[in-house]
Every structure is written in structure tokens, then in C-alpha cells.
Protein backbone atom coordinates (compact mmCIF):
# COMPACT_ATOMS: atom_id res chain seq x y z
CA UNK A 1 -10.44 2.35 -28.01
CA UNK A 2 -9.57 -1.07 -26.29
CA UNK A 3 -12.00 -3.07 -23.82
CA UNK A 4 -8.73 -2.69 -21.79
CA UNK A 5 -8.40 0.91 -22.07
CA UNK A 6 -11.95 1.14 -21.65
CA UNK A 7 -12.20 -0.84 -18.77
CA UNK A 8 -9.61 1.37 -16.87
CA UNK A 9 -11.22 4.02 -17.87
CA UNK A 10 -14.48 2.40 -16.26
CA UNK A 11 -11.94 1.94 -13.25
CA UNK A 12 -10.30 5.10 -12.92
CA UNK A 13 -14.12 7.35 -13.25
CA UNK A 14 -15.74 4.60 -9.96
CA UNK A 15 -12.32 5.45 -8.17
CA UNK A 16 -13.37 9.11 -8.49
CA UNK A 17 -16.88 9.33 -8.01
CA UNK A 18 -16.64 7.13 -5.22
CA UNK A 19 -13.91 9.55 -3.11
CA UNK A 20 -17.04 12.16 -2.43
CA UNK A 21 -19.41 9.93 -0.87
CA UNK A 22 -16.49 8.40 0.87
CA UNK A 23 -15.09 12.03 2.22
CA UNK A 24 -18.74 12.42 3.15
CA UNK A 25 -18.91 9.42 5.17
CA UNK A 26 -15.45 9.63 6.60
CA UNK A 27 -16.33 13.18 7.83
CA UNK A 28 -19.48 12.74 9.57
CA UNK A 29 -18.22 9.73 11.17
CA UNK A 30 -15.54 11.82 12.66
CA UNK A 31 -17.54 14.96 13.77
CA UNK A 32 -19.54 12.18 15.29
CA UNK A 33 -17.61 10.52 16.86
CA UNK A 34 -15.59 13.86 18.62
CA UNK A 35 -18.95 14.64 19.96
CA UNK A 36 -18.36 14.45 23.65
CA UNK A 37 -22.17 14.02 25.04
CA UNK A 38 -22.46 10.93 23.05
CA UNK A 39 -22.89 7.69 24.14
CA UNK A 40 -19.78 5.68 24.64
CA UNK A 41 -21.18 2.48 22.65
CA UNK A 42 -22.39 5.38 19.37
CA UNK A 43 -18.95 7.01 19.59
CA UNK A 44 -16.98 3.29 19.39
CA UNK A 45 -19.49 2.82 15.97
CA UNK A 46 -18.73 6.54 14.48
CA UNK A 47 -15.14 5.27 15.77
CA UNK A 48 -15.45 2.54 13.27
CA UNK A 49 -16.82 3.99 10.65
CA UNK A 50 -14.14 6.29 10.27
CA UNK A 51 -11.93 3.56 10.08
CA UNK A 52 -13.33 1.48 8.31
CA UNK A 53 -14.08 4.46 5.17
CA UNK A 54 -10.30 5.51 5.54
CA UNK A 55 -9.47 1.83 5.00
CA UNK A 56 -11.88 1.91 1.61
CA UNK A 57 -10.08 5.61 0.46
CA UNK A 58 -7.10 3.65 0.31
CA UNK A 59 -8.54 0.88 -1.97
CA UNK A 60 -9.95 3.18 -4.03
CA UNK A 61 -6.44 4.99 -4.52
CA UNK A 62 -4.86 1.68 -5.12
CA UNK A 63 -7.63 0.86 -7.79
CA UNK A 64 -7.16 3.89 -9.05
CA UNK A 65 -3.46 3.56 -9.38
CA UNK A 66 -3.69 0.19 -11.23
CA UNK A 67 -6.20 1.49 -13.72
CA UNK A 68 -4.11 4.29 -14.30
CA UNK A 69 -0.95 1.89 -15.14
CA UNK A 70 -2.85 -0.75 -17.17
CA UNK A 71 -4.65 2.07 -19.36
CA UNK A 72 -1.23 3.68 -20.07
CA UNK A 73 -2.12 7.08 -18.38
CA UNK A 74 0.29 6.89 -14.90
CA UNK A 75 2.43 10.02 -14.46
CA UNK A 76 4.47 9.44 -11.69
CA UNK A 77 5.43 12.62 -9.57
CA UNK A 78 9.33 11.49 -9.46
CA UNK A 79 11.18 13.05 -5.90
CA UNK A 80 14.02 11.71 -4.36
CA UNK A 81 13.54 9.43 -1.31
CA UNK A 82 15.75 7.53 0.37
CA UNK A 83 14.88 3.87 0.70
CA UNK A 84 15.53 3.94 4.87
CA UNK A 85 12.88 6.07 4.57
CA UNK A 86 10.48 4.10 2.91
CA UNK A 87 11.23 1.63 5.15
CA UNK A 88 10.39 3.44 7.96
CA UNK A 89 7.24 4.47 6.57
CA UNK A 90 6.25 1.30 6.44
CA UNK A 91 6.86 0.23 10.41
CA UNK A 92 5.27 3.91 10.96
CA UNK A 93 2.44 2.73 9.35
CA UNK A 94 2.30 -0.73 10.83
CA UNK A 95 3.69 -0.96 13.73
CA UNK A 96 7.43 -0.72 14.97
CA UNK A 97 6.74 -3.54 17.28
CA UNK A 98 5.86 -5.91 13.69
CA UNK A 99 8.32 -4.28 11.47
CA UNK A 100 11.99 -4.09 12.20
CA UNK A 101 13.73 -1.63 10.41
CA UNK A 102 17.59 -2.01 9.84
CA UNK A 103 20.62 -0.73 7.30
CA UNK A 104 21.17 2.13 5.54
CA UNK A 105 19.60 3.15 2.69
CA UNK A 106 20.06 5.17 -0.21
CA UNK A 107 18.54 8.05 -1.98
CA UNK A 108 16.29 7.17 -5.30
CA UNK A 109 14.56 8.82 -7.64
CA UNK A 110 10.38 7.65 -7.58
CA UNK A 111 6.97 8.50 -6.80
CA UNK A 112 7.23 9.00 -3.28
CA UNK A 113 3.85 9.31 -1.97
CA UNK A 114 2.47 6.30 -3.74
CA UNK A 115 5.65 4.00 -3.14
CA UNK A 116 5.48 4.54 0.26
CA UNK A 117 1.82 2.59 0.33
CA UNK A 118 3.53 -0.06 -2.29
CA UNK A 119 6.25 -1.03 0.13
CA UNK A 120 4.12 -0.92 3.00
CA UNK A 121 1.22 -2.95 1.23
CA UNK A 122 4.29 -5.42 0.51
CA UNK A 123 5.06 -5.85 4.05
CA UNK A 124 2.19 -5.86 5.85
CA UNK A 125 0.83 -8.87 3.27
CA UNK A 126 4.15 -10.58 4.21
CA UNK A 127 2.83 -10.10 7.51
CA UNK A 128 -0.82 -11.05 7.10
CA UNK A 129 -0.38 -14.20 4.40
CA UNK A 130 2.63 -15.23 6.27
CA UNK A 131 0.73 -15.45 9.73
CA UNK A 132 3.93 -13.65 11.15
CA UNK A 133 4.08 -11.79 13.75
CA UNK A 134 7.17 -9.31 12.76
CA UNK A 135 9.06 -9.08 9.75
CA UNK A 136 12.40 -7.40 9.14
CA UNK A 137 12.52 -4.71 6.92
CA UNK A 138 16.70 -4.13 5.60
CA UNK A 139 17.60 -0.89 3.77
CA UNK A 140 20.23 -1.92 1.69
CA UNK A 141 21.12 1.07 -0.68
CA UNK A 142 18.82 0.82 -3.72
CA UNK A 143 16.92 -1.76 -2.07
CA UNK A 144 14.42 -3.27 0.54
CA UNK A 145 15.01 -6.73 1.75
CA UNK A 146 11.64 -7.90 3.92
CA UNK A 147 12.25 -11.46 5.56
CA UNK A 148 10.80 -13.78 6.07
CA UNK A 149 8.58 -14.65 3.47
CA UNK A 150 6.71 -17.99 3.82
CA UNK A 151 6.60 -20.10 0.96
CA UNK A 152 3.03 -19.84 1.47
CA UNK A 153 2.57 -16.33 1.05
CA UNK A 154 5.42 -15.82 -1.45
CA UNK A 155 2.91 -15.90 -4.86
CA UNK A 156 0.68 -13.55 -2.82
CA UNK A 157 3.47 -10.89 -1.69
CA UNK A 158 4.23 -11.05 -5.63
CA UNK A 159 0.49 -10.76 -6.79
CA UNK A 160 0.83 -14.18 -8.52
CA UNK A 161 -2.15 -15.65 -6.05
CA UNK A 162 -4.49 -12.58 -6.29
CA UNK A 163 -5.21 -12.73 -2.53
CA UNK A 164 -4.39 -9.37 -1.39
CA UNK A 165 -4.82 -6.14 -3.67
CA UNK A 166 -2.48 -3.83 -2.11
CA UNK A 167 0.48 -6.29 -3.04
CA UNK A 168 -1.01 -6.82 -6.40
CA UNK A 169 -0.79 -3.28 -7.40
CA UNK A 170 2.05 -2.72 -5.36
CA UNK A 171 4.08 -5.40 -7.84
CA UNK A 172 2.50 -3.73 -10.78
CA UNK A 173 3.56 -0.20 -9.39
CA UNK A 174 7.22 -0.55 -8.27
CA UNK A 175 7.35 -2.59 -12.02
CA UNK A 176 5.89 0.65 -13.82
CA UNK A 177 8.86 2.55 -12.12
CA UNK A 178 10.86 0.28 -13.53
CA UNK A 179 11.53 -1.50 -10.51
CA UNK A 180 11.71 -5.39 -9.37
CA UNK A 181 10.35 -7.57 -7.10
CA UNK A 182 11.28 -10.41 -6.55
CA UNK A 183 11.40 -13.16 -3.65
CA UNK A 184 14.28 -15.20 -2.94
CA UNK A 185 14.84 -18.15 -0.51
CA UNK A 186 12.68 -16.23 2.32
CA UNK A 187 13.65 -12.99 1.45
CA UNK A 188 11.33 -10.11 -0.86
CA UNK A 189 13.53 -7.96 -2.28
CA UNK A 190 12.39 -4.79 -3.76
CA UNK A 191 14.88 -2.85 -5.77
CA UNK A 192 14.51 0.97 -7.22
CA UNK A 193 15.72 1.53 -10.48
């Protein structure tokens, strides 16, 4: 055994021990915070605690979906999705009023539950590194055009300036699918294979 495939390992068992406590936390907070005799200022807390323990679920899935790629043991659940779709997701996710959706898109063949956090960890760092208030997001068949990209956050959006995890392993996921990404001029383009 590798210290690579080790150290995934090491990875992928955290990712899973921590998704108990994390349930745990996530739950209370909630029963908490639907408690209807509590005080306003305690509910706003559970309110954020709930929040803020969804927000570290999904970093543990994302770790966990890198360690599974880099220790060779990712076994993508391939259904057919069509990339308007995926595109929606991600405004759905983010906000319709900072992601503009447009074209029409095309039906592929990938792991649909976990590309639709990929492409919408891709566009909301285009957002967040790009200090941009709305971003297009074009359907284009195969592919998913999101402009613009600053030349700023351009090495982030493609995990080249580890800044942002969710674009890291979104690179490194839509590449295990055999995908690309790829910026060019202000444009990210993702493509499907």
C-alpha cells in the first residue's frame, strides 16, 4: 500500500466518522430551533447551527469524493442528465437572481447527484473569487459555458490556486468522468464526455 492510497484511505474513514456527529448536530439544531416557546435570539443560533453543520456535510462529501478519486476507488452512479438541467441546479442552488441560466442543453451520461454540486461549486467560486455579482450560466449541448471569469479567479475556478475546495474537487471530478474544464478568454467551459 501507497502513502497515497493510504492517505485517502485516512481521508475517506474522517469523511465517515465525521457524518454521525455531524447528523447529530444538524438534528438537534433543527428540533431546536422549530421549538416555538424559544427565545427569538436561541432560535436565530439553533438557526445557525443548522446551517452552518449542513454547510460542513457538504465538505465532508466533497472530501470524501476526492479521496475516493485519488485512491482509485470512485464508482460513479452513471444516469442520464441533461446539461440545462445541471445548469439549473446550480441557479436553484444559488440564486436565480446571481445565476442566469440560458440555451439548451443536451442529455449526458454522468454521476448526476455529485455533478450537480461540481457545476454548482464551479459557479458559485466564479461568483465568490470573481467578486461578481451574477454570472451567466449557457447550456450549450454537451456543455456549460459560465461567464465571466476574472482573470483573477480563473486559476481558482480551475483548482490551480487552491483557494476554494469545492472547485478543486469539482475539476478533479468532472476530469474523473472524463470530462474538461477549461477557461477561455472570460469564459469556463465545462464539457461532458
Amino acid at each position: 500500500m501507497t502513502d497515497e492510497t493510504t492517505f485517502s484511505k485516512l481521508v475517506s474513514l474522517a469523511c465517515h466518522d465525521l457524518r454521525t456527529p455531524l447528523a447529530t448536530v444538524y438534528g438537534f439544531a433543527r428540533t431546536i430551533a422549530r421549538d416555538e416557546g424559544l427565545d427569538p435570539k436561541l432560535a436565530g443560533y439553533a438557526e445557525m447551527i443548522e446551517s452552518a453543520s449542513q454547510q460542513l456535510a457538504e465538505l465532508v462529501d466533497e472530501l470524501s469524493l476526492a479521496a475516493r478519486i485519488e485512491g482509485g476507488r470512485y464508482d460513479p452512479k452513471l444516469l442520464e442528465i441533461s446539461t440545462d438541467d445541471l445548469a439549473s441546479a446550480a441557479a436553484a442552488t444559488l440564486g436565480a437572481e446571481r445565476v442566469v441560466v440560458s440555451g439548451d442543453g443536451a442529455a449526458v451520461e454522468t454521476d448526476a447527484d455529485a455533478v450537480r454540486r461540481s457545476v454548482s461549486a464551479l459557479v458559485q467560486c466564479a461568483l465568490r473569487h470573481g467578486g461578481l455579482e451574477e454570472v451567466a450560466v449557457v447550456a450549450d449541448g454537451p456543455t456549460i459555458r459560465v461567464s465571466p471569469i476574472t482573470p483573477a479567479s480563473a486559476p481558482v475556478v480551475l483548482g490551480e490556486d487552491l483557494r476554494d475546495l469545492g472547485a478543486a474537487v469539482a475539476v478533479t471530478h468532472i476530469r474523473a468522468l472524463g470530462g474538461s474544464v477549461a477557461v477561455e478568454g472570460e469564459t469556463l467551459t465545462i464539457r461532458f464526455g
